[in-house]
Protein backbone atom coordinates (compact mmCIF):
# COMPACT_ATOMS: atom_id res chain seq x y z
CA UNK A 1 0.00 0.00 0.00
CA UNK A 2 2.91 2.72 0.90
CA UNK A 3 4.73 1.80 -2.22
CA UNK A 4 1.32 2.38 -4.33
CA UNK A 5 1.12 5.91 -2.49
CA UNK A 6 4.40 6.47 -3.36
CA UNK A 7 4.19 5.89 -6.98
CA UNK A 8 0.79 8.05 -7.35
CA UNK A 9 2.68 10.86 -5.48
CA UNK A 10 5.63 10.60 -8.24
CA UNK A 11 3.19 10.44 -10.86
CA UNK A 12 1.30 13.50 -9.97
CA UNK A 13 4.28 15.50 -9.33
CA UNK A 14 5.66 14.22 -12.82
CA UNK A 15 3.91 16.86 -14.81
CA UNK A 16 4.63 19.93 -12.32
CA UNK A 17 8.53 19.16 -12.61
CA UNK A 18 8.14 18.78 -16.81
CA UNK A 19 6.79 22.41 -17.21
CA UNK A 20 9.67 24.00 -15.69
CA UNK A 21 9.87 27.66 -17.67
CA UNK A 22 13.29 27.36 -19.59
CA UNK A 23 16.32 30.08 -18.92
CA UNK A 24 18.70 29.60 -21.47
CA UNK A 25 21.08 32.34 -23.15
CA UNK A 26 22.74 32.98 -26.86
CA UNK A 27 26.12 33.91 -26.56
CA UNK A 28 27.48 36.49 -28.90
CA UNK A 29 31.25 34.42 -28.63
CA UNK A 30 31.03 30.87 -28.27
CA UNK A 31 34.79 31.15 -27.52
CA UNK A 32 33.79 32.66 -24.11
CA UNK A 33 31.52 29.86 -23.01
CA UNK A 34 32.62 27.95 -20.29
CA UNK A 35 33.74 24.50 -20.72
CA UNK A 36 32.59 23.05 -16.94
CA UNK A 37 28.65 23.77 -15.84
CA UNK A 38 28.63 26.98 -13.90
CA UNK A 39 26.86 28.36 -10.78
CA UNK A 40 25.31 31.48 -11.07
CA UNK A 41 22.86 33.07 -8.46
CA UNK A 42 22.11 29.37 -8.35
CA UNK A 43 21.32 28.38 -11.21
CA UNK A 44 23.27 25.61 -13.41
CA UNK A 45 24.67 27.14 -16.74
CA UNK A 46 25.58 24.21 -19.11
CA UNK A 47 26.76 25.51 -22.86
CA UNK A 48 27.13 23.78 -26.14
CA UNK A 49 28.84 25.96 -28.19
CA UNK A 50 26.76 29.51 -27.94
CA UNK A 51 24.01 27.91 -26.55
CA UNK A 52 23.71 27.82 -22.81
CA UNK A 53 20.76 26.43 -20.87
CA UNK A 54 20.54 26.55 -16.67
CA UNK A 55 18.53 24.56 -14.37
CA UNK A 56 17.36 26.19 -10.72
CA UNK A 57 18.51 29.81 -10.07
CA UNK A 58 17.19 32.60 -7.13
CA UNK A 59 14.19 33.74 -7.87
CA UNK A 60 15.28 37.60 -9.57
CA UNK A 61 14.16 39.39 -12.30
CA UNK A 62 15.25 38.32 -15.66
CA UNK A 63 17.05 41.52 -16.75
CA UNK A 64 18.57 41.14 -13.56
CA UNK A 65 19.94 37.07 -14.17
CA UNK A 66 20.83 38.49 -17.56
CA UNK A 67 23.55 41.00 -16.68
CA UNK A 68 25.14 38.53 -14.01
CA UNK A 69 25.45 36.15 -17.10
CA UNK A 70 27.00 38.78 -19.02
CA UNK A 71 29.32 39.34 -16.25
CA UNK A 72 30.61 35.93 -16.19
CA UNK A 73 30.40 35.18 -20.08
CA UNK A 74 30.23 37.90 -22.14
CA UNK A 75 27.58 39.01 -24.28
CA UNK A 76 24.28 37.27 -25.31
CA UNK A 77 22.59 37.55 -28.48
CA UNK A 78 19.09 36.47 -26.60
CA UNK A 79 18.21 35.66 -23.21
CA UNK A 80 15.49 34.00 -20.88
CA UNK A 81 14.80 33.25 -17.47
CA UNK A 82 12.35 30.92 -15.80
CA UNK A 83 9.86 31.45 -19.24
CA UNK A 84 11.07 35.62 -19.27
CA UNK A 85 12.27 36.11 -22.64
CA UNK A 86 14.36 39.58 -23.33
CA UNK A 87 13.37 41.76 -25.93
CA UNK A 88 15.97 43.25 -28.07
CA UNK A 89 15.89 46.25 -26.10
CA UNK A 90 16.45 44.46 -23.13
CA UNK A 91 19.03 42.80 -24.15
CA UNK A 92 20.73 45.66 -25.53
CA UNK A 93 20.44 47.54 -21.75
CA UNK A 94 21.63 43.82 -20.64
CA UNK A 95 24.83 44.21 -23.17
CA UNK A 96 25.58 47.45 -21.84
């Protein structure tokens, strides 16, 4: 019986944990893109070539993540955080 309460718990939780909103960046040099995953503000940055994605991160505003991405790898090309995605104007002021 606990083992079948168990599994229905996973299984409901299952969908909650698939719908995670997606940060990932666009570096403008995929020379400056880090070879190890990287912690920033908590969150995970993996990259594959210019493409980074993170898991996790403190809960900030997305122009916010942005520039302490920037900081640590130069800059991106187009950004998003938790399901935030930049404009280009953002991004621009993110650049800066």
């Amino acid at each position: 019986m606990r083992a079948l309460l168990i599994a229905a718990a996973l299984f409901a939780a299952a969908p909650a944990l698939a719908q995670t909103p997606a940060t990932s960046a666009v570096l403008a040099d995929a020379a400056r893109a880090p070879a190890a995953a990287t912690i920033i503000d908590g969150a995970s940055w993996r990259c594959e070539g210019a493409t980074c994605t993170a898991s996790g991160g403190a809960n900030q505003p997305a122009t916010r993540a942005c520039r302490r991405v920037v900081a640590r790898f130069g800059a991106v090309s187009a950004f998003s955080y938790k399901g935030v995605a930049l404009s280009a104007e953002q991004i621009a002021a993110c650049n800066a």
